[in-house]
C-alpha atoms as a PDB file:
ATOM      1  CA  UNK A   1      44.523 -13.306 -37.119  1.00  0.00           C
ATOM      2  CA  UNK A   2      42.208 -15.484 -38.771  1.00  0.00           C
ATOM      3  CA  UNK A   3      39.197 -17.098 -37.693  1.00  0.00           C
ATOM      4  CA  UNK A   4      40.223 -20.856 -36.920  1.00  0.00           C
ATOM      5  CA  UNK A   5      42.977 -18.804 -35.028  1.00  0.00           C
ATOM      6  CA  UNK A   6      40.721 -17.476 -33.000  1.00  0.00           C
ATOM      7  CA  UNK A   7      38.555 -20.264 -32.209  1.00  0.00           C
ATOM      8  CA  UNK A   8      42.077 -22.102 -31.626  1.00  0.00           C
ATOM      9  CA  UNK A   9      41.682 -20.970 -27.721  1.00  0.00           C
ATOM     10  CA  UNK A  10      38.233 -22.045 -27.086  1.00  0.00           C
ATOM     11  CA  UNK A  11      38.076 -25.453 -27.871  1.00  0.00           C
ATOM     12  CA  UNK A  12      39.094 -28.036 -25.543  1.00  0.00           C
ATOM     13  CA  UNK A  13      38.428 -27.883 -21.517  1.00  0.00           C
ATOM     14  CA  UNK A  14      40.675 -25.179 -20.833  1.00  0.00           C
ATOM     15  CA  UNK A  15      38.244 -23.134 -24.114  1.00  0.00           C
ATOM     16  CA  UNK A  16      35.645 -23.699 -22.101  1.00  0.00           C
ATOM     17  CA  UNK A  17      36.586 -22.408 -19.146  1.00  0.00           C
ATOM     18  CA  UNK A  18      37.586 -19.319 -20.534  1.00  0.00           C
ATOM     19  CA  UNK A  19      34.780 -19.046 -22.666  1.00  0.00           C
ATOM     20  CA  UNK A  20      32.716 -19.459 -18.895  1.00  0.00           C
ATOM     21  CA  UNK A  21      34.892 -16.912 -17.571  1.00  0.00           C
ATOM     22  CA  UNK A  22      34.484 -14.587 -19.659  1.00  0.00           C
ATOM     23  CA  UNK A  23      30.601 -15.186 -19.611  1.00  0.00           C
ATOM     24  CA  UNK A  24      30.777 -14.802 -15.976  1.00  0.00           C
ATOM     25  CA  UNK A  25      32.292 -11.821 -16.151  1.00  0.00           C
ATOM     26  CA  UNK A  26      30.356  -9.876 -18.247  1.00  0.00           C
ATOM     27  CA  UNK A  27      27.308 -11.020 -16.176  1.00  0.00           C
ATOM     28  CA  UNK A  28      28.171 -10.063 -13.066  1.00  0.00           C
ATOM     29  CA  UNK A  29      29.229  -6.602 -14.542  1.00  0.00           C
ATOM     30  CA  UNK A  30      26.190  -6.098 -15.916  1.00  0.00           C
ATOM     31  CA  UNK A  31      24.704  -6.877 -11.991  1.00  0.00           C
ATOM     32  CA  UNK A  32      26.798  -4.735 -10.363  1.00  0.00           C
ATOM     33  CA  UNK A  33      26.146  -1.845 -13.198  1.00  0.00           C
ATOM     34  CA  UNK A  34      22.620  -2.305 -12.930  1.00  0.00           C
ATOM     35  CA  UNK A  35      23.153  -2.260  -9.063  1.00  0.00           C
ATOM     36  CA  UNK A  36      24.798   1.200  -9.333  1.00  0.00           C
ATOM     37  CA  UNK A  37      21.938   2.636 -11.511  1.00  0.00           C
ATOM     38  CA  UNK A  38      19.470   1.642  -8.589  1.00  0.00           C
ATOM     39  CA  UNK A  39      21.817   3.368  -5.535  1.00  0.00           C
ATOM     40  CA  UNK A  40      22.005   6.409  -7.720  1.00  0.00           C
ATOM     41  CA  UNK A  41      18.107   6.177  -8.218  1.00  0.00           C
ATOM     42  CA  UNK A  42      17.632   6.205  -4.541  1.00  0.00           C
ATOM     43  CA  UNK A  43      19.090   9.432  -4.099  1.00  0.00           C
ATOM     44  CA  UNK A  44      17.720  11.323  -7.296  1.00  0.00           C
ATOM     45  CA  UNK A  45      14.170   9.893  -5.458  1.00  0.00           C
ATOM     46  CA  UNK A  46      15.390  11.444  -2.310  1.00  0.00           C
ATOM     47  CA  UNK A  47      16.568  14.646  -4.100  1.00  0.00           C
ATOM     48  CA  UNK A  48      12.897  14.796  -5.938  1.00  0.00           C
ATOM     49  CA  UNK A  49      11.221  14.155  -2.580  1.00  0.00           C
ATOM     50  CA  UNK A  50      13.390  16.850  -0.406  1.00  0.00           C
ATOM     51  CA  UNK A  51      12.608  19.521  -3.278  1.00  0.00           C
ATOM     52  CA  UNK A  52       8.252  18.494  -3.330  1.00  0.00           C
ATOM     53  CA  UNK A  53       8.510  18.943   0.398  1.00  0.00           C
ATOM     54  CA  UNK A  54      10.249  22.067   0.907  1.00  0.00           C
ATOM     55  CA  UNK A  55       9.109  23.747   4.442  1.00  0.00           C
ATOM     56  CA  UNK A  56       6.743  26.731   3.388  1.00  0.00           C
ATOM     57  CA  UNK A  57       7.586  30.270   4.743  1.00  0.00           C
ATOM     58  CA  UNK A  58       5.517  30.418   7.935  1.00  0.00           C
ATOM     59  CA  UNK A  59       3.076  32.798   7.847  1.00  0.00           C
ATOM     60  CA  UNK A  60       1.688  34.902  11.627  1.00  0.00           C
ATOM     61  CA  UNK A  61      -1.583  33.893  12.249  1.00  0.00           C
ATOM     62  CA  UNK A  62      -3.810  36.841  11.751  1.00  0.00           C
ATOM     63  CA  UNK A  63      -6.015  37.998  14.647  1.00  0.00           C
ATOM     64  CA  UNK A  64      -9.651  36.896  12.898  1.00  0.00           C
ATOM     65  CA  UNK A  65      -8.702  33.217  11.860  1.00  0.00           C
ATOM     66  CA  UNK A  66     -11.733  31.242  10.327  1.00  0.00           C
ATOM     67  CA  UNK A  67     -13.631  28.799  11.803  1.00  0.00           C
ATOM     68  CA  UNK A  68     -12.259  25.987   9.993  1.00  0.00           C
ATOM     69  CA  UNK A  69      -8.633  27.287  10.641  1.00  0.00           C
ATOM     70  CA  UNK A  70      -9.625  27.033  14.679  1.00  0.00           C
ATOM     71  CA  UNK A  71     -11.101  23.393  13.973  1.00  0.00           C
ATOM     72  CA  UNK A  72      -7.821  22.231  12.350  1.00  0.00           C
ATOM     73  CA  UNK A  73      -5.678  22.766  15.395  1.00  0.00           C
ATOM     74  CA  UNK A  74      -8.108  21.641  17.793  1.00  0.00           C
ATOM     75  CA  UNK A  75      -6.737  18.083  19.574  1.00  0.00           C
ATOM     76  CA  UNK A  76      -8.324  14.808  18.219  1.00  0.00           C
ATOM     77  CA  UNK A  77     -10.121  14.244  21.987  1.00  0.00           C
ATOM     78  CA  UNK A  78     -12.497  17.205  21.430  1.00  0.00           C
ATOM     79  CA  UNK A  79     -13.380  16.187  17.483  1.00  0.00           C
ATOM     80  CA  UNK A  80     -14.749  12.683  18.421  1.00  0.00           C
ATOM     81  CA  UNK A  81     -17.675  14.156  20.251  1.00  0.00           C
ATOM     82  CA  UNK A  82     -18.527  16.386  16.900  1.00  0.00           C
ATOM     83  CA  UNK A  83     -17.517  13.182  14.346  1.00  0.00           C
ATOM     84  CA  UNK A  84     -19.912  11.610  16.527  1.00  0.00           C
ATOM     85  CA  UNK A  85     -22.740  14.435  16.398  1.00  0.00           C
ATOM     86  CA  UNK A  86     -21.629  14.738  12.573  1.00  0.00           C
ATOM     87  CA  UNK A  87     -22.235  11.023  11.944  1.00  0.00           C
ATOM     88  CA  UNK A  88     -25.100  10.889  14.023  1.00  0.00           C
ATOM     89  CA  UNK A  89     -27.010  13.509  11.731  1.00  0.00           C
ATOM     90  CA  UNK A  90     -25.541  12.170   8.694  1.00  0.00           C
ATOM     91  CA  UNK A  91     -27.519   9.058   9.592  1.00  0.00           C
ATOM     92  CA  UNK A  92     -30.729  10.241  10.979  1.00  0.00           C
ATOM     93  CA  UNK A  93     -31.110  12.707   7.719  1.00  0.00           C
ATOM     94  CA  UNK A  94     -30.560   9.553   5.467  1.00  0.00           C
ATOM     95  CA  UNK A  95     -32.326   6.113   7.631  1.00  0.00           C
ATOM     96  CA  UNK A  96     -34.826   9.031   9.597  1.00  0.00           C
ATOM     97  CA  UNK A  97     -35.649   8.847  13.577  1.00  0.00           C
ATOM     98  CA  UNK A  98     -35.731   4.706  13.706  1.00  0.00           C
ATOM     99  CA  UNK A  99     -31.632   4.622  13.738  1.00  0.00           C
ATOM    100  CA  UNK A 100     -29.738   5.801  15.992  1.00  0.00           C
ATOM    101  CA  UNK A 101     -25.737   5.756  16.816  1.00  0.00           C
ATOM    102  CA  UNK A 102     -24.098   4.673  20.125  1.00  0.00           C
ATOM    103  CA  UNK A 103     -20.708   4.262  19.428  1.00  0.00           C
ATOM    104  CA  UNK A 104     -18.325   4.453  16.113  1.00  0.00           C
ATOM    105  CA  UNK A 105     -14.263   3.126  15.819  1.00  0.00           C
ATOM    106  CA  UNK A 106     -12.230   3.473  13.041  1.00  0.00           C
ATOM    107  CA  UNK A 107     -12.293   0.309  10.654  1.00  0.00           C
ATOM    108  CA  UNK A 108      -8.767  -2.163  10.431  1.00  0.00           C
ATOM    109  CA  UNK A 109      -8.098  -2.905   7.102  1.00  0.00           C
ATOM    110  CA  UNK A 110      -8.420  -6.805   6.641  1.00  0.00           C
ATOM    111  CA  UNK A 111      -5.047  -8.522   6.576  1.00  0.00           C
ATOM    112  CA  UNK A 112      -5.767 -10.137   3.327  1.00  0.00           C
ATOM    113  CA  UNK A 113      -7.908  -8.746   0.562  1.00  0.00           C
ATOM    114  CA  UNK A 114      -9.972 -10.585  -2.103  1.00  0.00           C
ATOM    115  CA  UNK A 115      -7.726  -9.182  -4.659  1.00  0.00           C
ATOM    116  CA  UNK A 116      -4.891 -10.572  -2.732  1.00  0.00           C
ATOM    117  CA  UNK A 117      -6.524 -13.784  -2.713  1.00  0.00           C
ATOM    118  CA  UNK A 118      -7.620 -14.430  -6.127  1.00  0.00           C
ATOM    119  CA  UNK A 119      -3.796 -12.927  -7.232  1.00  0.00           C
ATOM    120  CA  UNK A 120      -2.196 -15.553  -4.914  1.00  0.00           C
ATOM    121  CA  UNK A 121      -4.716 -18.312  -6.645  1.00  0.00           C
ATOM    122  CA  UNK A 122      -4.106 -17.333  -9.900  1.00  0.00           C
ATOM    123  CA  UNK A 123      -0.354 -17.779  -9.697  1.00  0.00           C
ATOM    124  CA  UNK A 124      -0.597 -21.183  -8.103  1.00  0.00           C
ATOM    125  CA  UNK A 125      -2.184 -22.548 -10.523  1.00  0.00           C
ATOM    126  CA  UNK A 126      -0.467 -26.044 -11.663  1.00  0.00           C
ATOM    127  CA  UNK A 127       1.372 -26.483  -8.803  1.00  0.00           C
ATOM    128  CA  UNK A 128      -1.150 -27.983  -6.475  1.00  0.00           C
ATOM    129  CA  UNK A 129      -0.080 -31.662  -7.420  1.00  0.00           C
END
């Protein structure tokens, strides 16, 4: 076949709707091959992650654990009191005898950070009329 043969079938309205179809088609396979490529990355992730996090061999917990061991498994009621006393002496060793603690609570994150803020700015830009 020759060239002008070839063109033959994609000129006119019925060309171009083959011509579209075609296009169509080889767009949407790409899609749904890239699509494909992501499922199969999910699980490769999920195999990855399952291997890093492999339950370690449990051990028996010898007779003389250490003092840090003991702290560990304490329950998060009976640390606040020594957070508090640990804070409290962090402060007084730093600011001396004039501060003093009464209470502490963990910090909330803002909602929105600066960064955030300046990002969301900085992509409007132009589009405020």
């Amino acid at each position: 076949m020759t060239e002008s043969a070839i063109a033959a079938h994609f000129t006119g309205v019925s060309g171009g709707l083959v011509m579209s179809l075609i296009a169509f088609s080889i767009v949407f396979i790409v899609i749904m091959g890239l699509m494909f490529i992501m499922m199969g990355m999910k699980h490769v992730c999920r195999a990855i992650d399952g291997c890093k996090k492999a339950p370690a061999a449990p051990t028996a917990p010898s007779a003389q654990a250490s003092p840090a061991a003991k702290a560990v498994a304490t329950p998060a009621a009976e640390d606040d009191g020594e957070l508090l006393a640990v804070i409290s002496a962090a402060i007084a060793a730093m600011c001396g005898s004039a501060a003093r603690v009464v209470s502490f609570a963990p910090v909330k994150a803002p909602a929105g950070s600066r960064w955030k803020f300046i990002g969301r700015i900085q992509n409007t830009e132009g589009f405020q009329d």
